[in-house]
N, C-alpha and C. Protein backbone atom coordinates (compact mmCIF):
# COMPACT_ATOMS: atom_id res chain seq x y z
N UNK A 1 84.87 -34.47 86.43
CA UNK A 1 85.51 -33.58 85.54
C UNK A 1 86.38 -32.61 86.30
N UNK A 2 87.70 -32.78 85.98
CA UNK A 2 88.41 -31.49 86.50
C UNK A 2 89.15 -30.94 85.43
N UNK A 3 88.82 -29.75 85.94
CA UNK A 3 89.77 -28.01 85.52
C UNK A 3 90.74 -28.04 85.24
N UNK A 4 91.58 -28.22 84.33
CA UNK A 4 92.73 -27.13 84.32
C UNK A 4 92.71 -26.13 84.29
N UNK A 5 93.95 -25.35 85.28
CA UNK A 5 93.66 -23.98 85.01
C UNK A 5 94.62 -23.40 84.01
N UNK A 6 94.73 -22.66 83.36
CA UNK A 6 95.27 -21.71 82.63
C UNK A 6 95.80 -20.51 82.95
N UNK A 7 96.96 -19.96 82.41
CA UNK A 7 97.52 -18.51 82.88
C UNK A 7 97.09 -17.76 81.71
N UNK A 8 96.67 -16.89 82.20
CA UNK A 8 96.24 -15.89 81.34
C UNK A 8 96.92 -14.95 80.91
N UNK A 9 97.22 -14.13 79.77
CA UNK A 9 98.14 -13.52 79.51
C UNK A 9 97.39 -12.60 79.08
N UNK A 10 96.72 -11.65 79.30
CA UNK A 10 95.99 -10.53 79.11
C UNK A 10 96.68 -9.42 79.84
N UNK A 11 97.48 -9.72 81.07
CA UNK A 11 97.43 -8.35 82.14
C UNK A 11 98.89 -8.33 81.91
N UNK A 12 99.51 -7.41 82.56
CA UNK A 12 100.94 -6.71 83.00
C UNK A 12 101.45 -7.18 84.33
N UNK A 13 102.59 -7.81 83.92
CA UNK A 13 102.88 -7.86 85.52
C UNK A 13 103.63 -6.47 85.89
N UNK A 14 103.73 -6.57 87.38
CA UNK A 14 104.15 -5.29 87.48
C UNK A 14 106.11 -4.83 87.69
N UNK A 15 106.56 -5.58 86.96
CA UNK A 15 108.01 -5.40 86.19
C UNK A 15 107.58 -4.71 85.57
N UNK A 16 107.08 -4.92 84.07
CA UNK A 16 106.60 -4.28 82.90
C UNK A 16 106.27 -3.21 83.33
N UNK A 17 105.29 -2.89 84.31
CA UNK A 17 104.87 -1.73 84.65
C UNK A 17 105.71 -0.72 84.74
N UNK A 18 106.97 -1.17 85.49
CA UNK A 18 107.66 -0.53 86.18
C UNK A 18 108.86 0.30 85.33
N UNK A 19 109.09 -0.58 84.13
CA UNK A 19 109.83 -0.78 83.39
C UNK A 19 109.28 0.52 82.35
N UNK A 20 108.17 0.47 82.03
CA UNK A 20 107.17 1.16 81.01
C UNK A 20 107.46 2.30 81.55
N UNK A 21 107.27 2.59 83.21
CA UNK A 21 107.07 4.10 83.75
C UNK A 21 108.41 4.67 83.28
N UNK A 22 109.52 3.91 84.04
CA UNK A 22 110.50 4.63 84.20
C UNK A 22 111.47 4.79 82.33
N UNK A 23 111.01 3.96 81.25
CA UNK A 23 111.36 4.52 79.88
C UNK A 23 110.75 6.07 79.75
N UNK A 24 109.08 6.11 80.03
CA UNK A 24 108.77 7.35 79.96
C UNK A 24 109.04 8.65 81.20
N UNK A 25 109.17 7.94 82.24
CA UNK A 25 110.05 9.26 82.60
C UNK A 25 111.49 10.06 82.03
N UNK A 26 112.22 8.67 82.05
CA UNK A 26 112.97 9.68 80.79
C UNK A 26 113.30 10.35 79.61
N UNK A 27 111.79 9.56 78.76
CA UNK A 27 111.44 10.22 77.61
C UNK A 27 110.96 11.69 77.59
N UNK A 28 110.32 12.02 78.90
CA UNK A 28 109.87 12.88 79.53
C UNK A 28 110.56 14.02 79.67
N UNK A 29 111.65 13.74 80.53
CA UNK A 29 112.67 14.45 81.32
C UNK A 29 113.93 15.16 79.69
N UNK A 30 113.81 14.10 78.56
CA UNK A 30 114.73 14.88 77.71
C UNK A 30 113.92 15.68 77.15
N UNK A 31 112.48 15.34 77.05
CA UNK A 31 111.76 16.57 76.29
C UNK A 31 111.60 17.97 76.80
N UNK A 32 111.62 17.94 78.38
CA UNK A 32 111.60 19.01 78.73
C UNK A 32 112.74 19.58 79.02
N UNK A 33 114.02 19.25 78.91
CA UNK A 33 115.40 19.64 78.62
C UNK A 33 115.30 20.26 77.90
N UNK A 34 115.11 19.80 76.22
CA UNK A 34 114.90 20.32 75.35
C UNK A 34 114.01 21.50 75.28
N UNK A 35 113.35 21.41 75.62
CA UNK A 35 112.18 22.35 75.95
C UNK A 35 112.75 23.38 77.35
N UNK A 36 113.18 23.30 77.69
CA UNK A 36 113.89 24.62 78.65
C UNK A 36 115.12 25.22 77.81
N UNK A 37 115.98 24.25 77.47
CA UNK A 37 116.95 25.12 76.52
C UNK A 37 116.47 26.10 75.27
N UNK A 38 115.37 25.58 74.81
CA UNK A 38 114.70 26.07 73.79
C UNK A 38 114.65 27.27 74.18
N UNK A 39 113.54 27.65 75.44
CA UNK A 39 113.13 28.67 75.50
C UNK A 39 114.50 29.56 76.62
N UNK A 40 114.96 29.12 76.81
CA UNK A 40 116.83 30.07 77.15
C UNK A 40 117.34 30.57 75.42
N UNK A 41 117.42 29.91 75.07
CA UNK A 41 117.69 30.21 73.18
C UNK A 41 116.84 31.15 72.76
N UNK A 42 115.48 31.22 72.84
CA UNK A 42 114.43 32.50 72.57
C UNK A 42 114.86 33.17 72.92
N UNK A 43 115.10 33.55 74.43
CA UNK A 43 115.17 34.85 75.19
C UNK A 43 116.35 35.56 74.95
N UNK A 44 117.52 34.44 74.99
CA UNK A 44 119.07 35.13 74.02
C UNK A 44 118.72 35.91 72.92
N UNK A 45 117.95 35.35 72.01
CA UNK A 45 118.01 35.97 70.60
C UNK A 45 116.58 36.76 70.77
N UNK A 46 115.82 37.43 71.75
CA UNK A 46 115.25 38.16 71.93
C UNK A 46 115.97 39.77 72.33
N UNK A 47 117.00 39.18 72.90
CA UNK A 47 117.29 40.07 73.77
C UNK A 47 118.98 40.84 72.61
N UNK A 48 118.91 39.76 72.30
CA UNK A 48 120.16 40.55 71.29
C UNK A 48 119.82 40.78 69.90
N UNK A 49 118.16 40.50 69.54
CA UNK A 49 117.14 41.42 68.39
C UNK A 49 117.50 42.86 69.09
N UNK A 50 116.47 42.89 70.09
CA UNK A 50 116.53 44.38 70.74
C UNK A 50 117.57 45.05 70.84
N UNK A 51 118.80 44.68 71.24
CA UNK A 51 119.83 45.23 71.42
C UNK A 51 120.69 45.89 70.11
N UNK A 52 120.15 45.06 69.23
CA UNK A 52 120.88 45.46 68.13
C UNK A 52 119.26 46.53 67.13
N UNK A 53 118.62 46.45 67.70
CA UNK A 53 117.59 47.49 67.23
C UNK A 53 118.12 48.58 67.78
N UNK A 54 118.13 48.59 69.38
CA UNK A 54 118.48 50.07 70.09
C UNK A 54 119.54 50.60 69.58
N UNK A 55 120.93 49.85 68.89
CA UNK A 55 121.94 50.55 68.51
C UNK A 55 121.75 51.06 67.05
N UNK A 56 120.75 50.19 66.16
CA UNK A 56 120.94 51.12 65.19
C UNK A 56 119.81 52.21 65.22
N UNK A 57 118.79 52.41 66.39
CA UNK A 57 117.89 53.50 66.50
C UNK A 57 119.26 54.63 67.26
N UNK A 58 119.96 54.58 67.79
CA UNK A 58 120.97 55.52 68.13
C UNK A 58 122.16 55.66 67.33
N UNK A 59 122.24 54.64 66.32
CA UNK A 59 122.77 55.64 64.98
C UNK A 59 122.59 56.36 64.44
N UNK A 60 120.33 56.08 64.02
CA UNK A 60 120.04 57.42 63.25
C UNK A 60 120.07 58.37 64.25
N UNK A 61 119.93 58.68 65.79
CA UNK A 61 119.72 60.16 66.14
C UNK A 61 121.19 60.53 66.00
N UNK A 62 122.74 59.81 65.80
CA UNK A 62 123.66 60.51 65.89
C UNK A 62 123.75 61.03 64.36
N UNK A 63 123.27 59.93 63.20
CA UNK A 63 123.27 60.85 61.85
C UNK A 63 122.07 62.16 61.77
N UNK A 64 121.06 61.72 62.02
CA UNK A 64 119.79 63.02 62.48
C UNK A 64 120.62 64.32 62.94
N UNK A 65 121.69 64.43 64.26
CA UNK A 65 121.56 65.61 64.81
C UNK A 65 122.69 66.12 63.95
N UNK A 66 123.96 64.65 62.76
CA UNK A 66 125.14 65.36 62.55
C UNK A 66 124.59 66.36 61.70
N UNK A 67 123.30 66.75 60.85
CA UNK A 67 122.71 67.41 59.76
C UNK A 67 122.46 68.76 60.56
N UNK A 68 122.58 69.20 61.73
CA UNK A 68 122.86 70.02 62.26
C UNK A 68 124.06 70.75 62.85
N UNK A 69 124.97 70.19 62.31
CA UNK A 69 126.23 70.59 61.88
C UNK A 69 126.41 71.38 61.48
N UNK A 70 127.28 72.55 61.62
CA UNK A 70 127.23 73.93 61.11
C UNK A 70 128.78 74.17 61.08
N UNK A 71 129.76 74.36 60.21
CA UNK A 71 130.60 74.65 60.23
C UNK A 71 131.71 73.97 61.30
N UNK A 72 132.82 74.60 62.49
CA UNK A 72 133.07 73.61 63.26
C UNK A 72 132.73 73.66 65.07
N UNK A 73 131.14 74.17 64.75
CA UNK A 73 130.99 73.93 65.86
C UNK A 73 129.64 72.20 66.00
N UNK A 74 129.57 71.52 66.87
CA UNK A 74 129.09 70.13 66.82
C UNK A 74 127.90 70.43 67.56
N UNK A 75 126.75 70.11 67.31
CA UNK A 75 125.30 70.27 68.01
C UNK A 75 125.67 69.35 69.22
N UNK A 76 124.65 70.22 70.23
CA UNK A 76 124.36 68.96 71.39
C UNK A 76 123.16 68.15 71.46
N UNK A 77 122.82 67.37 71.38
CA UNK A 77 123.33 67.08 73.05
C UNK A 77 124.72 65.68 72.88
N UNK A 78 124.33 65.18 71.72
CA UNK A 78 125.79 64.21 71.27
C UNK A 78 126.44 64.31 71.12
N UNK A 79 126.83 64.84 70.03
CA UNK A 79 127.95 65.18 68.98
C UNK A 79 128.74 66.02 69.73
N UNK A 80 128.34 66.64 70.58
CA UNK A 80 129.55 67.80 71.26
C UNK A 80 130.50 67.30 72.15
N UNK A 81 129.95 65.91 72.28
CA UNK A 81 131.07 65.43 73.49
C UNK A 81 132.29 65.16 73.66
N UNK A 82 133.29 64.88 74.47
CA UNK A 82 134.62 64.99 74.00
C UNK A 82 134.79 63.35 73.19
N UNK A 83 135.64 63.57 72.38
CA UNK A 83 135.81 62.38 71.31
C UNK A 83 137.10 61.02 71.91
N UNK A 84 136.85 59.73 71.68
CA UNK A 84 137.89 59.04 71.73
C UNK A 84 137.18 58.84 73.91
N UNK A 85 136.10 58.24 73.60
CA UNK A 85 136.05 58.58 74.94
C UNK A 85 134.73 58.30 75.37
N UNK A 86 133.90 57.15 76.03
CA UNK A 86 132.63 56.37 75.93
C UNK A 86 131.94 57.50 77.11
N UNK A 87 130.82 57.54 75.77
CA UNK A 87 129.19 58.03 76.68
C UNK A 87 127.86 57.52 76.58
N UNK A 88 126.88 58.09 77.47
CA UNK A 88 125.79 57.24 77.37
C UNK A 88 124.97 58.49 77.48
N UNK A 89 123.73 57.30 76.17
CA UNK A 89 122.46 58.18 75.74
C UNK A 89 121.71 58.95 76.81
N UNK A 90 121.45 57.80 77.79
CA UNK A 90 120.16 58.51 79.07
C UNK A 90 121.52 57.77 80.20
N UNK A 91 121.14 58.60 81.52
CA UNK A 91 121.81 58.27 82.41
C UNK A 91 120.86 57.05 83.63
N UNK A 92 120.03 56.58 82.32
CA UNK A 92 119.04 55.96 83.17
C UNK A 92 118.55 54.36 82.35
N UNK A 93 118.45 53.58 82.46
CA UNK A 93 118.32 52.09 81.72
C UNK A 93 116.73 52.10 80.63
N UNK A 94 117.02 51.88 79.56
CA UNK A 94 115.57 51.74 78.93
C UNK A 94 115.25 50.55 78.46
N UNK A 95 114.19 50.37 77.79
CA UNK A 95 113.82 49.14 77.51
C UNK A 95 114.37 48.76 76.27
N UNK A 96 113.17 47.88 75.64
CA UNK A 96 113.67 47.38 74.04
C UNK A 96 113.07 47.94 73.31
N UNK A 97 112.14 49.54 73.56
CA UNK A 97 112.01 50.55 72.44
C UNK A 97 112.00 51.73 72.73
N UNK A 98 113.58 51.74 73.65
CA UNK A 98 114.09 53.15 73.78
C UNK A 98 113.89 53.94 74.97
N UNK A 99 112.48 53.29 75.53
CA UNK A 99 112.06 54.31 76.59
C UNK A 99 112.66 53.67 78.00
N UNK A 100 112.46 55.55 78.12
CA UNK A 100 113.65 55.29 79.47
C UNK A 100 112.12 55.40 80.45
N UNK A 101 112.51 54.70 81.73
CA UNK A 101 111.61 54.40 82.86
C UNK A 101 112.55 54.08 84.16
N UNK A 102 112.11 54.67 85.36
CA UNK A 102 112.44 54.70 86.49
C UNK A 102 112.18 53.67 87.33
N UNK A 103 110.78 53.43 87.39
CA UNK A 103 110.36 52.08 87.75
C UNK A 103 109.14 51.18 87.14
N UNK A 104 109.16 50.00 87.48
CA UNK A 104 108.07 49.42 87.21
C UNK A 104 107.16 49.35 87.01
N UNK A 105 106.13 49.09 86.17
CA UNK A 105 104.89 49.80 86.41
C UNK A 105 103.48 48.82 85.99
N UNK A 106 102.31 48.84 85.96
CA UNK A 106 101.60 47.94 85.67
C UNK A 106 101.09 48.03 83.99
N UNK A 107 101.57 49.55 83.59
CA UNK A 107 101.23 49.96 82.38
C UNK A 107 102.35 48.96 81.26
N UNK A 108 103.47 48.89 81.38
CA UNK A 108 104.11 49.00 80.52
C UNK A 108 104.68 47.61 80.64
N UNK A 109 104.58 46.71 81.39
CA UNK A 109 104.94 45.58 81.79
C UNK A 109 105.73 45.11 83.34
N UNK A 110 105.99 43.99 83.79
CA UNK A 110 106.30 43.31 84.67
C UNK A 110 107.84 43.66 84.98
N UNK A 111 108.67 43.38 85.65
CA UNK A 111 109.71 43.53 85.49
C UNK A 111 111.07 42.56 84.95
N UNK A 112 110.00 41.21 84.86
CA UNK A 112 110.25 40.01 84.16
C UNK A 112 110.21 40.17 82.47
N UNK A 113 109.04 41.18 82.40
CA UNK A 113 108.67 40.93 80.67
C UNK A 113 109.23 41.80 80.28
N UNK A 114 110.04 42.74 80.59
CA UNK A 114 110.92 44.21 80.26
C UNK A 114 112.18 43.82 80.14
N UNK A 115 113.02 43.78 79.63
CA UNK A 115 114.47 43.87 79.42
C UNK A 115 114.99 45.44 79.98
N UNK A 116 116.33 45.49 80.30
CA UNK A 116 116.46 46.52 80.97
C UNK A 116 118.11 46.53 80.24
N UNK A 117 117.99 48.10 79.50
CA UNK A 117 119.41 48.05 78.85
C UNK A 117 119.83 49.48 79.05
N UNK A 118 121.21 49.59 78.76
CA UNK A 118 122.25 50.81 78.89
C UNK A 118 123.02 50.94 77.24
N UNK A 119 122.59 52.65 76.73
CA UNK A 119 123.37 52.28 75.58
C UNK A 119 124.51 53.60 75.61
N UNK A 120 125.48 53.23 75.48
CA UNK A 120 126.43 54.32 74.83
C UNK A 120 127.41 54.55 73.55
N UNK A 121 128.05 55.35 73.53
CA UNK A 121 128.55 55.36 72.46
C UNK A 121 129.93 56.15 72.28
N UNK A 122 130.56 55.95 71.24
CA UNK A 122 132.18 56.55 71.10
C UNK A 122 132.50 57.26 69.58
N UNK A 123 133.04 58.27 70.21
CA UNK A 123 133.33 58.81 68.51
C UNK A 123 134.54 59.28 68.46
N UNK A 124 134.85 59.05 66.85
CA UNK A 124 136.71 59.50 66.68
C UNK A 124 136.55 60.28 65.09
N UNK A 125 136.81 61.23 65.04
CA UNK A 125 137.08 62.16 63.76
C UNK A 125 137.75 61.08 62.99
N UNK A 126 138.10 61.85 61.56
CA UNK A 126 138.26 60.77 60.44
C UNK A 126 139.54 61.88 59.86
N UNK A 127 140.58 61.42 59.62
CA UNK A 127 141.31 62.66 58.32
C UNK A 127 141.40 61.98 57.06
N UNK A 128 142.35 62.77 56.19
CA UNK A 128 142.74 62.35 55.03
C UNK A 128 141.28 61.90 54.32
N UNK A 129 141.70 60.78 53.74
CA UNK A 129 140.56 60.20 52.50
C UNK A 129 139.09 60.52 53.00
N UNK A 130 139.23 59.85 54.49
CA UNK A 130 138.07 59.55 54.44
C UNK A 130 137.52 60.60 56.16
N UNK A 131 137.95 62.43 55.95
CA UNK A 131 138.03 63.13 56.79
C UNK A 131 136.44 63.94 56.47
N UNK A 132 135.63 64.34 56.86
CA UNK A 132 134.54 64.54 56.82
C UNK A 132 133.74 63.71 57.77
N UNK A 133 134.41 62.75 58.03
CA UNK A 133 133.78 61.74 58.85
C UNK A 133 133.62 61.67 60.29
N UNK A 134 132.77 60.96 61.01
CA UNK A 134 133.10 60.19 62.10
C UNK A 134 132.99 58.97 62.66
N UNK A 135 133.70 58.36 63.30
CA UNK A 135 133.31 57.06 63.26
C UNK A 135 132.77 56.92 64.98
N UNK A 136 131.94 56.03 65.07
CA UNK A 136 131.21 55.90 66.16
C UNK A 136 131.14 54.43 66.64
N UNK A 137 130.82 53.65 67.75
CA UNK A 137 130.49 53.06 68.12
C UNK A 137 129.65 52.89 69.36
N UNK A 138 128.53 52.21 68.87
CA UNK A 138 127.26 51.95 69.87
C UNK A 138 127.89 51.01 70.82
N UNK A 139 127.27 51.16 71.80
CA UNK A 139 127.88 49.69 72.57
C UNK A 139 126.23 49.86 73.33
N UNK A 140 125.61 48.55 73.33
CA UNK A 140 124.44 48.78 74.30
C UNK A 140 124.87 47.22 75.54
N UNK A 141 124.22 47.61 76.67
CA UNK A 141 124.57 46.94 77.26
C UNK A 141 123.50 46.50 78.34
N UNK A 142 123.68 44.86 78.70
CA UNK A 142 122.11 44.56 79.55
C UNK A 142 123.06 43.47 80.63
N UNK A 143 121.94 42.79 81.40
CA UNK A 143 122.49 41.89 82.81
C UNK A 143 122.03 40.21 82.34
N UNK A 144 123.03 39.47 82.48
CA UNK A 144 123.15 38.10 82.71
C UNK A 144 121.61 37.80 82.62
N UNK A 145 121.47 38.26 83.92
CA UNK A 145 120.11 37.72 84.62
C UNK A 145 119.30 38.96 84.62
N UNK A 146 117.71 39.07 83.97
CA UNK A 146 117.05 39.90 83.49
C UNK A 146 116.61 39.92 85.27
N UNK A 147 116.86 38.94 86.15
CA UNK A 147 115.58 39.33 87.19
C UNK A 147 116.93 39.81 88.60
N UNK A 148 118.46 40.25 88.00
CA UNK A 148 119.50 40.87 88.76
C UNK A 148 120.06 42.22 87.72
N UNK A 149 119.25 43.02 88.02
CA UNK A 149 119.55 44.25 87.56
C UNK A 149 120.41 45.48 88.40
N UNK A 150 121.14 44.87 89.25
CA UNK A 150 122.18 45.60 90.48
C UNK A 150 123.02 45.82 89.80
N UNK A 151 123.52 47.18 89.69
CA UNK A 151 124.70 47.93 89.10
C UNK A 151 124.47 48.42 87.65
N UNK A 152 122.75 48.32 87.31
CA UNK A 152 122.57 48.66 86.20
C UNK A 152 122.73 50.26 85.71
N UNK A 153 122.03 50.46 86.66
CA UNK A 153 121.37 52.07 87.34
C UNK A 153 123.07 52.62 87.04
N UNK A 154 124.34 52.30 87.96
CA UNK A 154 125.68 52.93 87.21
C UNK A 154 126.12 52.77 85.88
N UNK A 155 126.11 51.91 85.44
CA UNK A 155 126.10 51.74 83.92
C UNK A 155 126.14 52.27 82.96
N UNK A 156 124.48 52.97 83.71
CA UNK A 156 124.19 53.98 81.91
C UNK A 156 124.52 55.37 82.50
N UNK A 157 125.38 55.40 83.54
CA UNK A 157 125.37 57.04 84.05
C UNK A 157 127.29 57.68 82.88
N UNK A 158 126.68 58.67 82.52
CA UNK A 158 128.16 59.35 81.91
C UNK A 158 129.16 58.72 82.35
N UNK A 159 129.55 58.74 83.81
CA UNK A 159 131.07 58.18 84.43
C UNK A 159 130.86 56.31 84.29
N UNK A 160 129.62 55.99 84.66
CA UNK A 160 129.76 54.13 84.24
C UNK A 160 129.97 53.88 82.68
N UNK A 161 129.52 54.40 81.66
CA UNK A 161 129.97 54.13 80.56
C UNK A 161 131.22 54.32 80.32
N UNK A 162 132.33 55.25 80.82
CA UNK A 162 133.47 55.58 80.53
C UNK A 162 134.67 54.25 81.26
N UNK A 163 133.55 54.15 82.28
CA UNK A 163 134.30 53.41 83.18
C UNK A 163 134.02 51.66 83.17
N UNK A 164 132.88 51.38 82.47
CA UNK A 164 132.75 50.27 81.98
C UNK A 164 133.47 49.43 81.54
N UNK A 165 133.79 48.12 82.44
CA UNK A 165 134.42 46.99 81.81
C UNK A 165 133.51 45.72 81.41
N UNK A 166 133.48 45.01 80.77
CA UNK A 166 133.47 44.07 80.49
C UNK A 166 133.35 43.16 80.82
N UNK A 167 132.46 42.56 82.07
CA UNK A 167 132.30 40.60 82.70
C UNK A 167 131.22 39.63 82.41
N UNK A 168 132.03 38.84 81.17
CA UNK A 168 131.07 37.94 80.90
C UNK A 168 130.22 37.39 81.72
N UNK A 169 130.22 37.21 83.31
CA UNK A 169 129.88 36.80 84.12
C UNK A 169 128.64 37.61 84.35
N UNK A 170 128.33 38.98 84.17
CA UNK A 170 127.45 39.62 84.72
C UNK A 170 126.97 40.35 83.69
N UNK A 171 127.37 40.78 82.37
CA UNK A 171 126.78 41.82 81.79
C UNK A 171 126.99 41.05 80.69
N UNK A 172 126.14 41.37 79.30
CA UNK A 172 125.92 41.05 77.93
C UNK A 172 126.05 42.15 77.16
N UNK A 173 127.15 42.82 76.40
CA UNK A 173 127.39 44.06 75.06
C UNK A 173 126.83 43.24 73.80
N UNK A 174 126.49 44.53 73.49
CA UNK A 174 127.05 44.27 71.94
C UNK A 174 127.21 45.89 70.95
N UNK A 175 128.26 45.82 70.48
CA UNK A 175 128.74 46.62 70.23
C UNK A 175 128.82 47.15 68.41
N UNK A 176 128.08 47.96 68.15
CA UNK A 176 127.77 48.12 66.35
C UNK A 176 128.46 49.54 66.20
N UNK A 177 129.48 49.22 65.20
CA UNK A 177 130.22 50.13 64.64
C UNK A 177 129.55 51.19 63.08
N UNK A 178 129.54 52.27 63.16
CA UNK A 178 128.52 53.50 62.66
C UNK A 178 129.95 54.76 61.91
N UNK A 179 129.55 55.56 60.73
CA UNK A 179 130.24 56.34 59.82
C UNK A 179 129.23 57.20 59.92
N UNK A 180 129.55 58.17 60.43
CA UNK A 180 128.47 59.63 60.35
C UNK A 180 129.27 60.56 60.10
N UNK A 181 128.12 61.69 59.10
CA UNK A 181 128.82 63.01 58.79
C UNK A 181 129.85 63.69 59.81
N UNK A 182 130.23 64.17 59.31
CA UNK A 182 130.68 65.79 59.77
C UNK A 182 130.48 66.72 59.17
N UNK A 183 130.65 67.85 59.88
CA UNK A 183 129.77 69.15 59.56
C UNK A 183 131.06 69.75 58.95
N UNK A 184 132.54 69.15 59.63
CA UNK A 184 133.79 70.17 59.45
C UNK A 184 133.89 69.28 57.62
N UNK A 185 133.72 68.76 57.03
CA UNK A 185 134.24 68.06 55.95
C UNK A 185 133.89 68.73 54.81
């Protein structure tokens, strides 16, 4: 009596194998594409939530202090400044609820988990129709890269806000336009 033998077809050769790995590595590799852009997309629209919180929390203190308006002299510490002409709130960078901080700390977060922003602002009297007024604009301003914060520190100082330009390359605005009393109207 003799054997035939038979091929068995139970196992993988190792083509298939090879073949199998490398589909799922790149099934792999787009998910986590996806999955890194994702979370670059969070942090954008994290960071320009906050930004646009801080400007309208520095609308109400410029409507807050215009109610201290008295005839035509302008309360300080805002409103008195010269008009047609960019300034900033603190001469020092705060976070995403206002507070200003010097350095780092273990209390308040990492320097990764903190956003670090500069806000200022511009004002121009109003005549005619609509004279009682002022018009304002917030501009708050943060860095490309949350973990290159060099040249921030000038930024939010009186003369960097005035002197502030604009490089998509390095800095992120955004800029919310505001109608506040006047005291002279």
């Amino acid at each position: 009596m003799t054997r035939k033998r038979t091929q068995s077809t139970a196992g993988f050769t190792i083509i298939e194998v090879l073949v199998a790995i490398v589909v799922a590595a790149i099934g792999f590799a787009a998910v986590f594409s996806l999955q890194i852009g994702s979370m670059q997309g969070n942090i954008s629209a994290r960071e320009m939530a906050a930004s646009a919180s801080l400007a309208e929390r520095y609308i109400e203190v410029l409507r807050r202090d215009s109610y201290d308006w008295v005839g035509g002299v302008r309360p300080d510490p805002f409103l008195n400044k010269q008009l047609r002409r960019w300034h900033s709130f603190t001469n020092f960078p705060v976070d995403h609820n206002g507070r200003a901080f010097i350095t780092d700390d273990q209390e308040f977060g990492s320097p990764l988990a903190r956003q670090r922003f500069c806000v200022h602002y511009w004002l121009a009297e109003e005549t005619g129709t609509y004279g009682g007024l002022l018009t304002a604009r917030i501009r708050v301003v943060w860095p490309v890269s949350t973990l290159d914060r060099s040249g921030l520190d000038v930024v939010c100082t009186e003369e960097g806000a005035n002197a502030f330009e604009e490089d998509v390359s390095q800095w992120y605005t955004l800029t919310v336009p505001a109608s506040i009393r006047s005291g002279d109207g």
